[in-house]
N, C-alpha and C. Protein backbone atom coordinates (compact mmCIF):
# COMPACT_ATOMS: atom_id res chain seq x y z
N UNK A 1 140.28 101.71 123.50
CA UNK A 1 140.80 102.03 124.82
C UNK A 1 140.12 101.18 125.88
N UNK A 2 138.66 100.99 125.76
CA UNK A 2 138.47 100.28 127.01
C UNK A 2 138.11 98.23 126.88
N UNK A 3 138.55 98.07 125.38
CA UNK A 3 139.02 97.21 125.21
C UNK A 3 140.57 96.80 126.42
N UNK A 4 141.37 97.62 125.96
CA UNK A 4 142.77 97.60 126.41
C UNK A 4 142.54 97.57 127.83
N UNK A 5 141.86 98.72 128.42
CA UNK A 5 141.82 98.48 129.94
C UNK A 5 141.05 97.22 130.81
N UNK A 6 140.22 96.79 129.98
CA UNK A 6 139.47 95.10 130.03
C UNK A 6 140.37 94.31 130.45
N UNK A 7 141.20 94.33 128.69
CA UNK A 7 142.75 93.88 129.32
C UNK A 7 143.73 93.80 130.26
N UNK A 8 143.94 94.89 130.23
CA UNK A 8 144.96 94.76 131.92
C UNK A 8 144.48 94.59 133.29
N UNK A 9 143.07 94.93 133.33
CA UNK A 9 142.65 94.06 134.38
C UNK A 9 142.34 92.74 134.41
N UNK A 10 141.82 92.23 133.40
CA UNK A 10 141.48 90.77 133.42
C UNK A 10 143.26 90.11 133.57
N UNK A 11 144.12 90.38 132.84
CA UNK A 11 145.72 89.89 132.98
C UNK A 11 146.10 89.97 134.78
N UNK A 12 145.96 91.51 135.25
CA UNK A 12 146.20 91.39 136.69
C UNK A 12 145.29 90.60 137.27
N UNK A 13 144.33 90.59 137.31
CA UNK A 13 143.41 89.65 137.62
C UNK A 13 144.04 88.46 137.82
N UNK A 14 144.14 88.00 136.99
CA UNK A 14 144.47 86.41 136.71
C UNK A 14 146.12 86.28 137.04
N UNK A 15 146.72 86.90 137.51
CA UNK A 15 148.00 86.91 138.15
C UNK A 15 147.85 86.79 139.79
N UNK A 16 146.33 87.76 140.12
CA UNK A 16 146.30 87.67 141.16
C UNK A 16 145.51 86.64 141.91
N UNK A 17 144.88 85.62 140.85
CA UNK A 17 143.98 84.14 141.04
C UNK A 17 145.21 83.38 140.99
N UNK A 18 145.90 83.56 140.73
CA UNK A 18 146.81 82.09 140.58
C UNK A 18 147.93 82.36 142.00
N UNK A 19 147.98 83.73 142.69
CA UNK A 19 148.77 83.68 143.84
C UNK A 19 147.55 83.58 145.03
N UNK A 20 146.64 83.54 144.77
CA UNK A 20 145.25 82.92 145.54
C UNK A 20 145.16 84.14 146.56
N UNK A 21 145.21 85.73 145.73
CA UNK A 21 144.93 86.71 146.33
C UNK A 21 143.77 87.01 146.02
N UNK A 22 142.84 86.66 144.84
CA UNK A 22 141.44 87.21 144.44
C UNK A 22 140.82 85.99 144.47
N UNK A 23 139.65 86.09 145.61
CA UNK A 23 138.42 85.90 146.31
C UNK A 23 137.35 85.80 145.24
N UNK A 24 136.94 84.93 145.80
CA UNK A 24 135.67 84.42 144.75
C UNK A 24 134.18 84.79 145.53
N UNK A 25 133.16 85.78 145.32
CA UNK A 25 132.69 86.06 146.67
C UNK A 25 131.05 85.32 145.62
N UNK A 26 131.13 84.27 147.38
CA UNK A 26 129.91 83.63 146.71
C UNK A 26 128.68 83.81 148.27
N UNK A 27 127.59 83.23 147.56
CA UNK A 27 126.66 83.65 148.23
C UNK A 27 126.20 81.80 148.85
N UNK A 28 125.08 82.41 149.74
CA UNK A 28 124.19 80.93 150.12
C UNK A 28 123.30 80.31 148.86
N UNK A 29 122.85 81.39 148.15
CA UNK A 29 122.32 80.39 147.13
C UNK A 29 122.91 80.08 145.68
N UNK A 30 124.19 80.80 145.37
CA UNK A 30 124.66 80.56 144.75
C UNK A 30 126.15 80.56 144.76
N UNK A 31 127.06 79.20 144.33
CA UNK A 31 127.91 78.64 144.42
C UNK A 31 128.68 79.49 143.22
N UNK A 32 129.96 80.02 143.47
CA UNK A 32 130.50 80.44 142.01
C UNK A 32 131.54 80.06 141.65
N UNK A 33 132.26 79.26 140.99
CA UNK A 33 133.40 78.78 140.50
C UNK A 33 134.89 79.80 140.67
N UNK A 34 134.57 80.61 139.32
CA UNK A 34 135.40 81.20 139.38
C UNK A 34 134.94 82.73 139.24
N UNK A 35 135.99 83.86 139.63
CA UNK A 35 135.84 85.32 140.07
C UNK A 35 134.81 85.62 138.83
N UNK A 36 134.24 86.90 139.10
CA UNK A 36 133.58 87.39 138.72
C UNK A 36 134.32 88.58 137.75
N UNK A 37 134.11 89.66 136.87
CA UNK A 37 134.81 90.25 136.47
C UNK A 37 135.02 91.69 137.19
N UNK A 38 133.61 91.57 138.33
CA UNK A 38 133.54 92.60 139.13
C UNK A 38 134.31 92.38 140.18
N UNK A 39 134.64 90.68 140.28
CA UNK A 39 135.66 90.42 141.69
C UNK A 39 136.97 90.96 140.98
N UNK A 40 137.01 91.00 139.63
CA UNK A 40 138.49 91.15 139.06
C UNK A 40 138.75 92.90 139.48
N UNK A 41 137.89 93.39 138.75
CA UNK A 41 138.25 94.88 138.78
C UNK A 41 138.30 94.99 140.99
N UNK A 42 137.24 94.59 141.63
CA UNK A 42 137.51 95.13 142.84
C UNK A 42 138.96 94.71 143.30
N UNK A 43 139.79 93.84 143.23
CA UNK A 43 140.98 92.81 143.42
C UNK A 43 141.99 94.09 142.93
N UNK A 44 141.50 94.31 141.91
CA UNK A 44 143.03 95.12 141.31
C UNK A 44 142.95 96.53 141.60
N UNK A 45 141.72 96.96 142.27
CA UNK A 45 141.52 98.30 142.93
C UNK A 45 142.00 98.15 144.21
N UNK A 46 141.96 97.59 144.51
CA UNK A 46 142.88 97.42 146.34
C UNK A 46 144.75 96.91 146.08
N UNK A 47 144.71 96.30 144.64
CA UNK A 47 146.18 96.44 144.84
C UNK A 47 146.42 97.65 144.08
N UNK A 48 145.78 98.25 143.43
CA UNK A 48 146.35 99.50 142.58
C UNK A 48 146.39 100.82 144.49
N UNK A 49 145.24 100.25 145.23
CA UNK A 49 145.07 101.80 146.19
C UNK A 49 146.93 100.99 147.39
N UNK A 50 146.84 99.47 147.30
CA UNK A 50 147.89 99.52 148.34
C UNK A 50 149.11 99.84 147.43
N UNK A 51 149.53 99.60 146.41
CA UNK A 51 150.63 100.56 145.89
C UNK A 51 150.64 101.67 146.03
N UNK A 52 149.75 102.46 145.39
CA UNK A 52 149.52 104.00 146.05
C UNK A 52 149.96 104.29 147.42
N UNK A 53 149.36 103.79 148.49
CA UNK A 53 149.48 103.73 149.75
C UNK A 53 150.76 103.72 150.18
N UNK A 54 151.75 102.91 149.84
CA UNK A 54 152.84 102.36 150.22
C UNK A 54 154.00 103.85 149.50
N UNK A 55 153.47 104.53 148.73
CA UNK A 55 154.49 104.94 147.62
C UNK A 55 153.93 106.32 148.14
N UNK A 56 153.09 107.11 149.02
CA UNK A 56 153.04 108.40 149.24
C UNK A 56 153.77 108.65 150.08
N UNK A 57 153.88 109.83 149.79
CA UNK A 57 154.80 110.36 151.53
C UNK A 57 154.09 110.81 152.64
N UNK A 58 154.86 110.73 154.11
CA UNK A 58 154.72 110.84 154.93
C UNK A 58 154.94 112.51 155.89
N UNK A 59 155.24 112.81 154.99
CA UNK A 59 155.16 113.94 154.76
C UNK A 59 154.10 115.41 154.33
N UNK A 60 152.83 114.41 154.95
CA UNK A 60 151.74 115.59 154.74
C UNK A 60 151.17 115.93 155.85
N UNK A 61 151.04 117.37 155.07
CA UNK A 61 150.65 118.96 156.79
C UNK A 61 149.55 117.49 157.18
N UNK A 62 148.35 117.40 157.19
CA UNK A 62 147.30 116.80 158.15
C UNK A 62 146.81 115.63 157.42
N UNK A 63 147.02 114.63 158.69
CA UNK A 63 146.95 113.39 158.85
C UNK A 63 146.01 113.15 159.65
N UNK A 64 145.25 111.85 159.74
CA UNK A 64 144.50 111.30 160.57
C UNK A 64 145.16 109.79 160.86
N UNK A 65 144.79 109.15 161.51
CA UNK A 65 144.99 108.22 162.31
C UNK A 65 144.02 107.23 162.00
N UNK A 66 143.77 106.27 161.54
CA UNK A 66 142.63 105.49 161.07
C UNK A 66 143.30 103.90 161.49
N UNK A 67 142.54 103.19 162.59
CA UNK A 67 142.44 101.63 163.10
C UNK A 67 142.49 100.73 161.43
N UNK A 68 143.63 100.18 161.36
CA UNK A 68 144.08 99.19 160.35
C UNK A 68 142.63 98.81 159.54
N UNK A 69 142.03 97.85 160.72
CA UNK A 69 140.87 96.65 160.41
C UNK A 69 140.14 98.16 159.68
N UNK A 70 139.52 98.86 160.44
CA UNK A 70 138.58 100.00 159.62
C UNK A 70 139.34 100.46 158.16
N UNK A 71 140.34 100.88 157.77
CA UNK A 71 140.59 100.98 156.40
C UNK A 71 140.60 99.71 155.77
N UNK A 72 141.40 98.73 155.95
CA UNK A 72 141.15 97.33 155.35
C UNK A 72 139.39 97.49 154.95
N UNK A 73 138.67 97.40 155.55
CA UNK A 73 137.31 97.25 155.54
C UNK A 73 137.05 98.59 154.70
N UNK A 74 137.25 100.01 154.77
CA UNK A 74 136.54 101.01 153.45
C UNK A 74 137.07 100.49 152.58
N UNK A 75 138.53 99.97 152.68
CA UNK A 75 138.88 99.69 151.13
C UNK A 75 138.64 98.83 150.41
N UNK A 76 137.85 97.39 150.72
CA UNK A 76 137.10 96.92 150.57
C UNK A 76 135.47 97.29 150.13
N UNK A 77 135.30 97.88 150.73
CA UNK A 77 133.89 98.44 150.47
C UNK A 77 133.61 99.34 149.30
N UNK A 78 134.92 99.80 149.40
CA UNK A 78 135.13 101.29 147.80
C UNK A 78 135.37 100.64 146.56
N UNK A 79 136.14 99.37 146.81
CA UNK A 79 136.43 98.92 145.85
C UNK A 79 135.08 97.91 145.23
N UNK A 80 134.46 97.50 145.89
CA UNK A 80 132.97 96.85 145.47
C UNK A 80 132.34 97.99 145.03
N UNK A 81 132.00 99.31 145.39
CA UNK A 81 130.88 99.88 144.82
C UNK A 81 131.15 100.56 143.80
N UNK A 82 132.34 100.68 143.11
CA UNK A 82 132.19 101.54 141.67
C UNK A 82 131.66 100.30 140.93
């Protein structure tokens, strides 16, 4: 099983390197070629949460209101720390 799930992320992954949506996050002292496998899984956690996103309804009792840039940015951040 987590063979398989290796799999389908490394595949989305690499679907999402070749439409030059996954970021290669490099540092000052070190230069990195290509993604990381942790850049892979964070990449496909922000498109797995914006599908989600897009596909709930609008239709729930209580809502909040949250500034674009600030979710862009947790979801970013959530998706680096698992």
């Amino acid at each position: 099983m987590l063979l398989g799930l290796f799999s389908i992320v490394t595949l989305l992954a690499d679907r999402l390197h070749q439409q030059e949506t996954l970021l290669v996050n490099t540092t000052a002292w070190y230069q990195k070629e290509k993604p990381t496998f942790r850049a892979a899984m964070a990449a496909v956690r922000k498109l797995l949460w914006q599908k989600f996103d897009s596909s709930t309804s609008t239709k729930q009792a209580k809502m909040v209101n949250i500034p674009k840039p600030l979710l862009h940015h947790l979801k970013h951040m959530l998706a680096h720390a698992a």
